[in-house]
Protein backbone atom coordinates (compact mmCIF):
# COMPACT_ATOMS: atom_id res chain seq x y z
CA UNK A 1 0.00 0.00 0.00
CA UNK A 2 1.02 3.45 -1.14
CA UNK A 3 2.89 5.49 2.28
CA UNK A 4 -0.29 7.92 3.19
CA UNK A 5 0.51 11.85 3.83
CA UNK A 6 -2.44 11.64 7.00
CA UNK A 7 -3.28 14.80 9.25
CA UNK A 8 -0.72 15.30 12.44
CA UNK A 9 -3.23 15.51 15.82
CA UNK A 10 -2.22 19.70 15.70
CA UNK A 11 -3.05 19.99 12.66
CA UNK A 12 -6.35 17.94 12.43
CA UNK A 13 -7.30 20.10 15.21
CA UNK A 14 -6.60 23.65 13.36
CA UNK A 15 -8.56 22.68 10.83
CA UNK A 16 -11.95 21.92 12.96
CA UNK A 17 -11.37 24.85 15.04
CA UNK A 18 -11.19 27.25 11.71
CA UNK A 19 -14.18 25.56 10.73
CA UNK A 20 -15.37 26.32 13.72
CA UNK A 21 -16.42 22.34 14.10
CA UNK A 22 -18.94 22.19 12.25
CA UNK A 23 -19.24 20.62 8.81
CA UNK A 24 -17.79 22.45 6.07
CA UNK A 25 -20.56 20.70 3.44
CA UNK A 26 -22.77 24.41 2.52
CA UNK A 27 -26.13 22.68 2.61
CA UNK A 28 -25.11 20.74 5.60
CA UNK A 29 -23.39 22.69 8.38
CA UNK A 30 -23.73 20.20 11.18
CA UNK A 31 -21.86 20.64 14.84
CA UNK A 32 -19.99 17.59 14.73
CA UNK A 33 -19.19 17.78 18.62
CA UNK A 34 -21.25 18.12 22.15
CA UNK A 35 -22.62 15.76 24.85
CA UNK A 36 -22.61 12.45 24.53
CA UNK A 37 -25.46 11.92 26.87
CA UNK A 38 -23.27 11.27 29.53
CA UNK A 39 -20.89 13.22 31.31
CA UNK A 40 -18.35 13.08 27.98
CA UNK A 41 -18.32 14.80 24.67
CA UNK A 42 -19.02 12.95 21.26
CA UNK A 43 -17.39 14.10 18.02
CA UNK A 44 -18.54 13.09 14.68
CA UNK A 45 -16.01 15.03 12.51
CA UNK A 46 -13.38 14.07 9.90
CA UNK A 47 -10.96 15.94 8.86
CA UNK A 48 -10.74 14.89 4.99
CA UNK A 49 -8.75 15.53 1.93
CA UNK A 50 -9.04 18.08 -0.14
CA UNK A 51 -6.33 16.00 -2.51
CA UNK A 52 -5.92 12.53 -1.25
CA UNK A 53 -3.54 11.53 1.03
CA UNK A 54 -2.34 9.09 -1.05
CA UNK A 55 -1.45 8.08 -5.13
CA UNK A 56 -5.18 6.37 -6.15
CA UNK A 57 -7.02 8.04 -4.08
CA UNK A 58 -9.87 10.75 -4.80
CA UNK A 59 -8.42 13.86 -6.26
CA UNK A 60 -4.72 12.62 -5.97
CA UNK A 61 -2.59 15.59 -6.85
CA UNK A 62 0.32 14.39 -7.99
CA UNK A 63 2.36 17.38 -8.06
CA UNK A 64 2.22 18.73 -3.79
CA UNK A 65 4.75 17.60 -2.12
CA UNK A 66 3.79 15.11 1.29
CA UNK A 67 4.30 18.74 3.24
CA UNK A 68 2.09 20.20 1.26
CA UNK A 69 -0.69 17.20 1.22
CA UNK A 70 -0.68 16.58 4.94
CA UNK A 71 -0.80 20.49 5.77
CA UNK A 72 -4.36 22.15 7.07
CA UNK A 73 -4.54 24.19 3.92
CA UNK A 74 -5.48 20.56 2.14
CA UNK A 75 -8.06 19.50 4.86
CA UNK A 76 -11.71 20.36 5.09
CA UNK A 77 -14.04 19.82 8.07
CA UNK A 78 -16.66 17.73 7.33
CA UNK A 79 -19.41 15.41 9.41
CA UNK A 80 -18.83 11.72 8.86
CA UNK A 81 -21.64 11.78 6.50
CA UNK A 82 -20.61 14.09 3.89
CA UNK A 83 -16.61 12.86 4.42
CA UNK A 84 -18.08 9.75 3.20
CA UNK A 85 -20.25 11.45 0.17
CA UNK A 86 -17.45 13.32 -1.06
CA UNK A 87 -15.25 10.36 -1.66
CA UNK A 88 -17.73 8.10 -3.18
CA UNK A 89 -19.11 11.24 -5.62
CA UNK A 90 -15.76 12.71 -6.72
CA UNK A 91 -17.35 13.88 -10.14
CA UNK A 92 -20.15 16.44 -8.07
CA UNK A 93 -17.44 17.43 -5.16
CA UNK A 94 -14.16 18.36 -7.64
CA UNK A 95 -11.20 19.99 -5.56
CA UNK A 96 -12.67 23.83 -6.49
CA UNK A 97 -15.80 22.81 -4.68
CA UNK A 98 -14.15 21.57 -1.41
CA UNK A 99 -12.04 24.31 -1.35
CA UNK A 100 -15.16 26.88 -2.01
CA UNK A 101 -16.63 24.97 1.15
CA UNK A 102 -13.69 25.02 3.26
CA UNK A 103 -13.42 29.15 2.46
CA UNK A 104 -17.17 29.93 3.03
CA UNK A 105 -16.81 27.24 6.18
CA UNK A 106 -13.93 29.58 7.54
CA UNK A 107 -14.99 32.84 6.53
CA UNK A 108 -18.58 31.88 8.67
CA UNK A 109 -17.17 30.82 12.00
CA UNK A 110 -15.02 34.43 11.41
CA UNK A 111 -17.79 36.26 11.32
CA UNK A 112 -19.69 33.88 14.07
CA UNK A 113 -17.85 34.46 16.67
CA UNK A 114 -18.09 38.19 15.97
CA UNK A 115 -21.76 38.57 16.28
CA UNK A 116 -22.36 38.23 12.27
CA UNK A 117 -23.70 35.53 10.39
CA UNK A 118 -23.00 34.79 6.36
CA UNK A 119 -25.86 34.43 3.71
CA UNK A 120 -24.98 32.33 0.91
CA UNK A 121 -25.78 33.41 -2.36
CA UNK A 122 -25.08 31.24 -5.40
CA UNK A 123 -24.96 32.44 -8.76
CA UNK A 124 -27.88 30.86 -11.16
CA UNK A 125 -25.37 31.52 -14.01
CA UNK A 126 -23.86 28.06 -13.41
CA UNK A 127 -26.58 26.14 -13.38
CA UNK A 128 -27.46 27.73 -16.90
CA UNK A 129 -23.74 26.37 -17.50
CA UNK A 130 -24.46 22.90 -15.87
CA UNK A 131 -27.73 22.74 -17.82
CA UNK A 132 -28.49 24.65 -20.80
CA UNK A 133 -31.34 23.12 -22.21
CA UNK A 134 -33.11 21.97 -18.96
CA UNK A 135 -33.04 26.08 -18.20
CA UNK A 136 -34.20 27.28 -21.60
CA UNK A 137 -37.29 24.39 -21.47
CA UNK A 138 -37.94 26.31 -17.87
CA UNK A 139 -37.46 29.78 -19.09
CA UNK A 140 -39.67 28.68 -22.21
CA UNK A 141 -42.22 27.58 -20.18
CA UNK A 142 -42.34 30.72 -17.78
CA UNK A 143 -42.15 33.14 -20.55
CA UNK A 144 -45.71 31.41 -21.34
CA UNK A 145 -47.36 31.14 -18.02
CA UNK A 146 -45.17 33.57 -15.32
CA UNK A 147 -47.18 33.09 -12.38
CA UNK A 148 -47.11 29.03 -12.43
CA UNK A 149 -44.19 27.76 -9.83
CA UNK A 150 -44.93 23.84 -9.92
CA UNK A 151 -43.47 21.38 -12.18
CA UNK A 152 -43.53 17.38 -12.27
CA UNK A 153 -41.03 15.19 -13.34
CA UNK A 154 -41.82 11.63 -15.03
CA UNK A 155 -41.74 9.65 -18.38
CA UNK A 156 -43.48 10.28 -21.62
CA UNK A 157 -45.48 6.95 -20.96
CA UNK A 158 -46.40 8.49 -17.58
CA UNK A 159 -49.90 9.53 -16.89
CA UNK A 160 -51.01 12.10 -14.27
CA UNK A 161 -54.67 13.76 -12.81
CA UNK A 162 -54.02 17.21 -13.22
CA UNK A 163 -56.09 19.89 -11.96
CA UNK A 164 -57.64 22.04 -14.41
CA UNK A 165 -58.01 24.90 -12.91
CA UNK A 166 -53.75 24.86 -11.80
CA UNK A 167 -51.73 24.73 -14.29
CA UNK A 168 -48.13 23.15 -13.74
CA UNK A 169 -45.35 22.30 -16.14
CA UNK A 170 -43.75 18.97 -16.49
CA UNK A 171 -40.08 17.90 -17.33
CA UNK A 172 -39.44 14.41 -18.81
CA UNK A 173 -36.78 11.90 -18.42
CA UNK A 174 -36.19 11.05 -22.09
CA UNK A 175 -35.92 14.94 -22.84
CA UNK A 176 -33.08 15.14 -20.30
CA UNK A 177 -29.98 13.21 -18.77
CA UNK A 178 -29.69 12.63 -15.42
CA UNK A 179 -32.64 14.61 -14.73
CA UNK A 180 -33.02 13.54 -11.39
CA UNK A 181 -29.41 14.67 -10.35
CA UNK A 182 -29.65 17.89 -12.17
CA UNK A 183 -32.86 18.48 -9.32
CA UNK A 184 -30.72 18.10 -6.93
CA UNK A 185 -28.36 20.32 -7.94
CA UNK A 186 -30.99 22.63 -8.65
CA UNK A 187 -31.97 22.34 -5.14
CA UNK A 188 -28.80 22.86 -3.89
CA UNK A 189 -28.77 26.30 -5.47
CA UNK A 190 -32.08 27.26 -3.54
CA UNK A 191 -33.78 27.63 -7.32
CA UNK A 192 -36.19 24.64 -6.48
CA UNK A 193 -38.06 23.16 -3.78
CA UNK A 194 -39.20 19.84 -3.27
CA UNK A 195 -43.02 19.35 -2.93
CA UNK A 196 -43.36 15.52 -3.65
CA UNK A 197 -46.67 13.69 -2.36
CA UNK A 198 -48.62 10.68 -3.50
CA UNK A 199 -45.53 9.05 -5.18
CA UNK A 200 -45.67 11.92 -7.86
CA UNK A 201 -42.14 13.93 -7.83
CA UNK A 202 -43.01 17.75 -7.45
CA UNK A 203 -41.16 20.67 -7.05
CA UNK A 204 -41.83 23.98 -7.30
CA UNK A 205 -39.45 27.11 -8.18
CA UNK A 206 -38.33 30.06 -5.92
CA UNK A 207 -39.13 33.03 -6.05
CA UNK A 208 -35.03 34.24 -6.58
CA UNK A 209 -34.95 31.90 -9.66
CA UNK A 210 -37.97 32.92 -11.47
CA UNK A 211 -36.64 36.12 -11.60
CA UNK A 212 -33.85 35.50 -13.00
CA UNK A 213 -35.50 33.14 -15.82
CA UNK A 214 -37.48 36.01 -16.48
CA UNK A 215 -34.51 38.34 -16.98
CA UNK A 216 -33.89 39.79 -20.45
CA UNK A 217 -31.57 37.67 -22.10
């Protein structure tokens, strides 16, 4: 097995403590220590990656040195969880990302512990990057009916009651990849809520994002 550039104890500890211990994940944010229900404290944070530890490994940079790849400036705080997720998704959690979190995670217990609190604001530019035609089918269908905010997902060969008298768009599988994913991402972005019931997936759009579909382009 490959020798592993792993966290000293000092600095696995730096990096929690500029996270301010909790996870670094943005649509997370969990404390990842308190009481144990006892008279001890239970921790549930990993200190993880950025760039693997070792050759094979997710996000392996081959050109830091072992200084460099066991330094804080490569770790993230993260709860077991998402330390987990991010390994086993490398293609949605790319070095740029963790790093992003690790800023924003730093940059919130700064202002924290000085009485402020950060409000993340994502840019719905990216997701038109992500996915083009998914946002122009959305924009398309806004354009038509601006005051409708729920859509469906489901197949072509999918049937469903609608109401007459509420009109709601629907996006289909076999119009777009990895639809389902792309939701979540969506989600992620605060541009969609969920609203599923009866086995039917529903969302519905924020208010944020159907502004800026509506923008001039």
């Amino acid at each position: 097995m490959a020798n592993r550039d792993d966290f000293r104890a000092p600095v696995i500890r730096t990096i929690a403590q500029r996270a301010g211990y909790r996870c670094s994940n943005q649509t997370c944010l969990r404390p990842t220590i308190g009481p144990d229900g006892a008279d001890e404290s239970a921790s549930i944070g990993v200190a993880a990656h950025i760039t693997a530890a070792a050759e094979g490994g997710p996000r392996y940079d081959p050109t830091l040195t072992p200084e460099e790849r066991a330094a804080a400036e490569n770790g993230i705080w993260l709860c077991q969880t998402c330390s987990r997720l991010v390994d086993v998704d490398i293609t949605s959690h790319s070095i740029d990302q963790l790093r992003e979190w690790k800023t924003l995670a730093e940059m919130r217990a700064y202002l924290g512990i000085r009485g402020f609190a950060i409000v993340i604001s994502r840019s719905f530019q990216k997701l038109e990057d992500k996915m083009p035609s998914l946002l122009a089918e959305m924009r398309e269908d806004l354009t038509g009916a601006p005051f409708v905010r729920e859509f469906i997902i489901g197949s072509k060969n999918g049937s469903y009651n609608r109401d007459p008298q509420n009109r709601i768009f629907a996006y289909l599988f076999e119009d777009h990849d990895n639809l389902k994913p792309m939701l979540k991402v969506m989600q992620n972005y605060d541009a969609i809520i969920e609203t599923t019931y009866n086995d039917v997936d529903r969302f519905e759009f924020t208010e944020d994002f159907v502004e800026y579909l509506l923008l001039p382009v």
